[in-house]
C-alpha atoms as a PDB file:
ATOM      1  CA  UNK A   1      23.456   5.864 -11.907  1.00  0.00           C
ATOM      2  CA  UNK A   2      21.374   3.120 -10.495  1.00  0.00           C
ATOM      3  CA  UNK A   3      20.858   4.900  -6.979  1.00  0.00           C
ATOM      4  CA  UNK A   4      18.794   7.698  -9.851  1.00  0.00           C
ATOM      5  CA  UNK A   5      16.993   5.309 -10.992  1.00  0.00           C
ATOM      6  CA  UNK A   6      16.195   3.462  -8.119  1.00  0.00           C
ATOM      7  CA  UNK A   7      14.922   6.780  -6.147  1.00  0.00           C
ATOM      8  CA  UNK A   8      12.921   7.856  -9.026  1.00  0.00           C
ATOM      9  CA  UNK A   9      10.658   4.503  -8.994  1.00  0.00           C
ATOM     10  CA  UNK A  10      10.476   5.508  -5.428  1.00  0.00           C
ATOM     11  CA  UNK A  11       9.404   8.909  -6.091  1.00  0.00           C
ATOM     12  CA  UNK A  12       6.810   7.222  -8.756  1.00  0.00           C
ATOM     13  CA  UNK A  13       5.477   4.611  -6.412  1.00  0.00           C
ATOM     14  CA  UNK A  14       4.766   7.330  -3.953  1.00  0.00           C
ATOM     15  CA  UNK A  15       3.239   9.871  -6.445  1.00  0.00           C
ATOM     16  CA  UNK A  16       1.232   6.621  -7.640  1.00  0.00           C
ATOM     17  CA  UNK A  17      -0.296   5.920  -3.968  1.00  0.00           C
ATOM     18  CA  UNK A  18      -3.898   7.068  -3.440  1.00  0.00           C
ATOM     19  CA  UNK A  19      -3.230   6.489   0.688  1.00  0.00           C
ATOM     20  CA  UNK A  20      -0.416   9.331   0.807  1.00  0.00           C
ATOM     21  CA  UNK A  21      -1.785  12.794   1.340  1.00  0.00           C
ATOM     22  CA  UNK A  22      -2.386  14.485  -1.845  1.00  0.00           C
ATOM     23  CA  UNK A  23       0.169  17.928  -0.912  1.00  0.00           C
ATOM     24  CA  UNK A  24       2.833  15.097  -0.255  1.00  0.00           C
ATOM     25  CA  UNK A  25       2.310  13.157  -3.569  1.00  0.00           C
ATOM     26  CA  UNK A  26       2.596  16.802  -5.322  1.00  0.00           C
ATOM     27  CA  UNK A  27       5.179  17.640  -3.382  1.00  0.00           C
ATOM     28  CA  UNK A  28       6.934  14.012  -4.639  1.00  0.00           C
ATOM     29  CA  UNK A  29       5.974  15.321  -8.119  1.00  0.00           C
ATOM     30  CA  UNK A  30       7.495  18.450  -8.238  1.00  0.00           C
ATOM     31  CA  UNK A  31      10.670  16.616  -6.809  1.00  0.00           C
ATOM     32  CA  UNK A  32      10.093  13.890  -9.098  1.00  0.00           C
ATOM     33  CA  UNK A  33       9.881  16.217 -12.240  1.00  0.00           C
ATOM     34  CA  UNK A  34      12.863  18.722 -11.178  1.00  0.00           C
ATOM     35  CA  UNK A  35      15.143  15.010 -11.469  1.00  0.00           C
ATOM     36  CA  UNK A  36      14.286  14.316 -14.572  1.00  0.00           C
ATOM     37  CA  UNK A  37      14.316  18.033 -16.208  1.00  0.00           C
ATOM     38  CA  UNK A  38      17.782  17.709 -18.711  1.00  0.00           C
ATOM     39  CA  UNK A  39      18.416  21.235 -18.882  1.00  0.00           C
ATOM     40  CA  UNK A  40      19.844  21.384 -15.853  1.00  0.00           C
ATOM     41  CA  UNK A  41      23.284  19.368 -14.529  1.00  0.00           C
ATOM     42  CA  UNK A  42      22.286  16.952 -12.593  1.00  0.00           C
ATOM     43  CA  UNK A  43      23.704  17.628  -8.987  1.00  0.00           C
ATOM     44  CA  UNK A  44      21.770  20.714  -9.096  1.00  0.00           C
ATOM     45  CA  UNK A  45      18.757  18.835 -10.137  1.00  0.00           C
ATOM     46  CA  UNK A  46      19.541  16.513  -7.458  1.00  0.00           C
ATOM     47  CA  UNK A  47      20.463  19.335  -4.974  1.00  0.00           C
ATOM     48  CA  UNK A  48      16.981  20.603  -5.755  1.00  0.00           C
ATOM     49  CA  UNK A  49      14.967  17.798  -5.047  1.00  0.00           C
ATOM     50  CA  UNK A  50      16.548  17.073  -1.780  1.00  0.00           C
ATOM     51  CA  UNK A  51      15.814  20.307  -0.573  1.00  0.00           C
ATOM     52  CA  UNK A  52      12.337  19.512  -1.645  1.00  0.00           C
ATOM     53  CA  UNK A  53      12.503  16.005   0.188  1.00  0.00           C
ATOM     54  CA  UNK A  54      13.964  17.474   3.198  1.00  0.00           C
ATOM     55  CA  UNK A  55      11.173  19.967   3.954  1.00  0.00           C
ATOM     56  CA  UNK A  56       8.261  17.454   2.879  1.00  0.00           C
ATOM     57  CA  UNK A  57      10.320  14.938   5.754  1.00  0.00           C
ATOM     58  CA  UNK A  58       9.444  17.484   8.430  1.00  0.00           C
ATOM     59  CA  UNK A  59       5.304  17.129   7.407  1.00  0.00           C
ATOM     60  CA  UNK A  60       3.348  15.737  10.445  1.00  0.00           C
ATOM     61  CA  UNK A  61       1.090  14.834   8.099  1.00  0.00           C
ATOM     62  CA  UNK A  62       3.428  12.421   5.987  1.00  0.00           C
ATOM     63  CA  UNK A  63       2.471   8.698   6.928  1.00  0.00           C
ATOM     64  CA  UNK A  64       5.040   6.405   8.668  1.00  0.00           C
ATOM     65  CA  UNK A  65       5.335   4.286   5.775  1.00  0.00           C
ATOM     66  CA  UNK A  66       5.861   7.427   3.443  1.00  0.00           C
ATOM     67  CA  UNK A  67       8.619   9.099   5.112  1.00  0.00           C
ATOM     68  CA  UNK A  68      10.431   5.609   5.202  1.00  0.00           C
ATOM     69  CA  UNK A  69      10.726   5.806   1.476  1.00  0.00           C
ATOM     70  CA  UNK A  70      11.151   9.547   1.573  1.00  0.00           C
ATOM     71  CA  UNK A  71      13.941   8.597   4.057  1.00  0.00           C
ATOM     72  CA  UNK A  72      15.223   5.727   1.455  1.00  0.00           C
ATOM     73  CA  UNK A  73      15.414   8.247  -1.792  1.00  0.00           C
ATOM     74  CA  UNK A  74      17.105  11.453  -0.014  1.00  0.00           C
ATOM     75  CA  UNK A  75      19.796   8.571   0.573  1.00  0.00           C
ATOM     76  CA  UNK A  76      20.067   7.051  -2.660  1.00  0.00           C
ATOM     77  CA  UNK A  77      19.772  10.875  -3.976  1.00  0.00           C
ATOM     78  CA  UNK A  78      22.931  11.643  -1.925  1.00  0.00           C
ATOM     79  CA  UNK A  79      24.846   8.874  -3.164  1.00  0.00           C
ATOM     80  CA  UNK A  80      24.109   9.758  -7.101  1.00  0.00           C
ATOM     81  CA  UNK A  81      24.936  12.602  -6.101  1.00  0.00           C
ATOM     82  CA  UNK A  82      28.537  12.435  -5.120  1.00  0.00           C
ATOM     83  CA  UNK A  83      28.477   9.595  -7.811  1.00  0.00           C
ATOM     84  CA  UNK A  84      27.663  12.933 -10.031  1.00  0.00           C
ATOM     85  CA  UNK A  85      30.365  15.479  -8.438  1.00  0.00           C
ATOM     86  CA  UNK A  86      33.064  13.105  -9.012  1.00  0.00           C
ATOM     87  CA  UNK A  87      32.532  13.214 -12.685  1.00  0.00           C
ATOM     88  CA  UNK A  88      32.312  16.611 -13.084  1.00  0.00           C
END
């Protein structure tokens, strides 16, 4: 699952970025935490933190450059997603 991988760096490197507002670096957090939480399958984990990314893409406060990358992991999210249905 590199498109997993790949998004959570993303979610990381936002989380990690003193210029983003702080309620949209927690809000990359939470998301970033629900995707790596085990206990749960991961397409719902997945599911989750789309929802999350969805809502934080509708922010006026989220920086051009931010929702870019926001834009860039709901899509690689979607993909490991369906990746992750197929195997089930």
């Amino acid at each position: 699952m590199d498109g997993l991988k790949r998004a959570l760096e993303l979610l990381d490197t936002i989380v990690s970025d003193t210029t983003v507002p702080k309620n949209i670096r927690d809000t990359c957090g939470a998301a970033l935490t629900r995707l790596n939480n085990q206990t749960e399958r991961v397409h719902i984990r997945i599911g989750a933190a789309l929802s999350m990314l969805d809502e934080l893409s509708q922010d006026p406060n989220l920086p051009f450059h931010t929702r870019t990358e926001v834009w860039e992991v709901a899509s690689l999210l979607e993909t490991a997603s369906t990746s992750a249905e197929a195997k089930c």
